[in-house]
C-alpha atoms as a PDB file:
ATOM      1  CA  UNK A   1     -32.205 -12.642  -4.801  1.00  0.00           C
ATOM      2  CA  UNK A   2     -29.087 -11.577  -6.405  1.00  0.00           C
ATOM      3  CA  UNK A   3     -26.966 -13.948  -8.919  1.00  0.00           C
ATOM      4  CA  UNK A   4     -22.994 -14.415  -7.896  1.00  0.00           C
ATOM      5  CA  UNK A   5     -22.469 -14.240 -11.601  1.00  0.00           C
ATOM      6  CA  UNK A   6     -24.023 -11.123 -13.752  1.00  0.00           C
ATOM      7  CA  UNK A   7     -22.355 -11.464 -16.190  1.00  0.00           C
ATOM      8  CA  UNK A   8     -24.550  -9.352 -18.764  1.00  0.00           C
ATOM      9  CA  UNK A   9     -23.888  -5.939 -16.230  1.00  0.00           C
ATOM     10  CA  UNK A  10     -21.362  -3.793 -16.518  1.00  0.00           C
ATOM     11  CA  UNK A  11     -21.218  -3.002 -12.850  1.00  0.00           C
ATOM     12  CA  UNK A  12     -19.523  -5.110 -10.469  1.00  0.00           C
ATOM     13  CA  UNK A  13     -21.588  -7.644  -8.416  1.00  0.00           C
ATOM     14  CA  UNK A  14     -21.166  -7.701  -4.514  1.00  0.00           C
ATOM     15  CA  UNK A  15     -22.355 -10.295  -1.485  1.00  0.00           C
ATOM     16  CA  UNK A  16     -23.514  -7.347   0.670  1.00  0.00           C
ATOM     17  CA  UNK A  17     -24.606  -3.877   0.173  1.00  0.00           C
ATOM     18  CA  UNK A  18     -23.337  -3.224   3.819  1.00  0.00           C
ATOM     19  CA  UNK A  19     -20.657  -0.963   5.040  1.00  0.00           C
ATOM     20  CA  UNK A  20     -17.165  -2.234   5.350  1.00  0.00           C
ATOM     21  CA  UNK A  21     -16.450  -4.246   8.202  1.00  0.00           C
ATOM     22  CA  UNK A  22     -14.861  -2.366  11.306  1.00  0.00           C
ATOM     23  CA  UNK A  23     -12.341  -4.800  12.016  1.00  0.00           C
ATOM     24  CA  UNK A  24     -10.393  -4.744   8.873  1.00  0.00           C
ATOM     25  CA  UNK A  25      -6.596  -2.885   9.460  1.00  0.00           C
ATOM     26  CA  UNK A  26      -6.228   0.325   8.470  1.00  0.00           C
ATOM     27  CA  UNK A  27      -3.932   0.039   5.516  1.00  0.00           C
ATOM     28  CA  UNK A  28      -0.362   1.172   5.750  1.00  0.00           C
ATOM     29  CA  UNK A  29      -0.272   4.098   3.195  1.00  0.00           C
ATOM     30  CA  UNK A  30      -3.225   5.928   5.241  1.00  0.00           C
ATOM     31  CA  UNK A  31      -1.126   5.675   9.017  1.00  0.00           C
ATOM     32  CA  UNK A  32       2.375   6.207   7.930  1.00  0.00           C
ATOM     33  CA  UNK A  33       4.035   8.993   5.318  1.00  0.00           C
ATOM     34  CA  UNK A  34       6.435   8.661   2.590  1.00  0.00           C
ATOM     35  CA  UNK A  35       9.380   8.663   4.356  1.00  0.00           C
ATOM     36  CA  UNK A  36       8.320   6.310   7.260  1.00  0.00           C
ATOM     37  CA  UNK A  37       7.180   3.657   4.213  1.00  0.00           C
ATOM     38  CA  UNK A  38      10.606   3.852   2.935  1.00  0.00           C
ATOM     39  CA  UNK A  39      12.606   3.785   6.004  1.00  0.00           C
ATOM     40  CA  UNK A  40      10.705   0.719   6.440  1.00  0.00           C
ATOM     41  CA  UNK A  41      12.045  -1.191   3.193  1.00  0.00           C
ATOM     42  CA  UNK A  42      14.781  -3.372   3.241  1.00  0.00           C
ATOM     43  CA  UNK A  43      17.560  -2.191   1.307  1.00  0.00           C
ATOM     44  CA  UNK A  44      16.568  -4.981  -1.871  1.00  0.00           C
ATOM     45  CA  UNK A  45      13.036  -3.223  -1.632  1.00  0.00           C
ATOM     46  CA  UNK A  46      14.914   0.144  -1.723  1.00  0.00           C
ATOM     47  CA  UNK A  47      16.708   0.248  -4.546  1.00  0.00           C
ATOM     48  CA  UNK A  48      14.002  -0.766  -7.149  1.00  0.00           C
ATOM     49  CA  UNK A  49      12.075   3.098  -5.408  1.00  0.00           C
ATOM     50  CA  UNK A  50      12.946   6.149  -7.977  1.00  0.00           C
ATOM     51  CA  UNK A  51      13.118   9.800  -6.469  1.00  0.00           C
ATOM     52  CA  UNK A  52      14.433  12.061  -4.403  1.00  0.00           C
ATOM     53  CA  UNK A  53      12.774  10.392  -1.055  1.00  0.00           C
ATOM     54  CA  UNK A  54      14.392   7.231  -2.201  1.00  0.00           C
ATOM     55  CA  UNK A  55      17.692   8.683  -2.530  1.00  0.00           C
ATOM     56  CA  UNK A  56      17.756  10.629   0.623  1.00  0.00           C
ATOM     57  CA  UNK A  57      16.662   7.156   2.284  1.00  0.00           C
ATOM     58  CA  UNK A  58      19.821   5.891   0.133  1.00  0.00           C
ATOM     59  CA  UNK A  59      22.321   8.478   1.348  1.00  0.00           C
ATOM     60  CA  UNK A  60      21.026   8.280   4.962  1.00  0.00           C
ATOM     61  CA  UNK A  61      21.474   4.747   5.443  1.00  0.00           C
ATOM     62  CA  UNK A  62      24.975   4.707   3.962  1.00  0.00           C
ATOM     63  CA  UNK A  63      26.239   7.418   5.962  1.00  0.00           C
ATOM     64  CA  UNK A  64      25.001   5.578   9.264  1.00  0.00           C
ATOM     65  CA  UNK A  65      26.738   2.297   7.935  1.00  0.00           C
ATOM     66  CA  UNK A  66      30.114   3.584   6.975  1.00  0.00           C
END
């Protein structure tokens, strides 16, 4: 039987050796592209994003607000 704690391996310990579980959600940055993500932001979330994608996301939501 396996300890919880191994402490004295350099590898990491898990419960099961299984495959992952088929009901987990796919995570969002494997359905959805770069520019979906950041359309998605609020504009607080938007502004701390560097780069060109950003900024188009910038200049497109300013030109359909004003």
């Amino acid at each position: 039987m396996k300890k919880l704690h191994q402490h004295d391996q350099a590898d990491p310990c898990f419960i099961t050796d299984g495959p992952p579980s088929n009901d987990l959600p796919i995570p969002p940055h494997r359905t959805m592209n770069l520019p979906q993500i950041l359309a998605s932001l609020n504009d607080e979330a938007l502004a701390r994003w560097p780069g060109d994608l950003a900024d188009a996301e910038r200049e497109k939501r300013r030109k359909a607000g004003g």
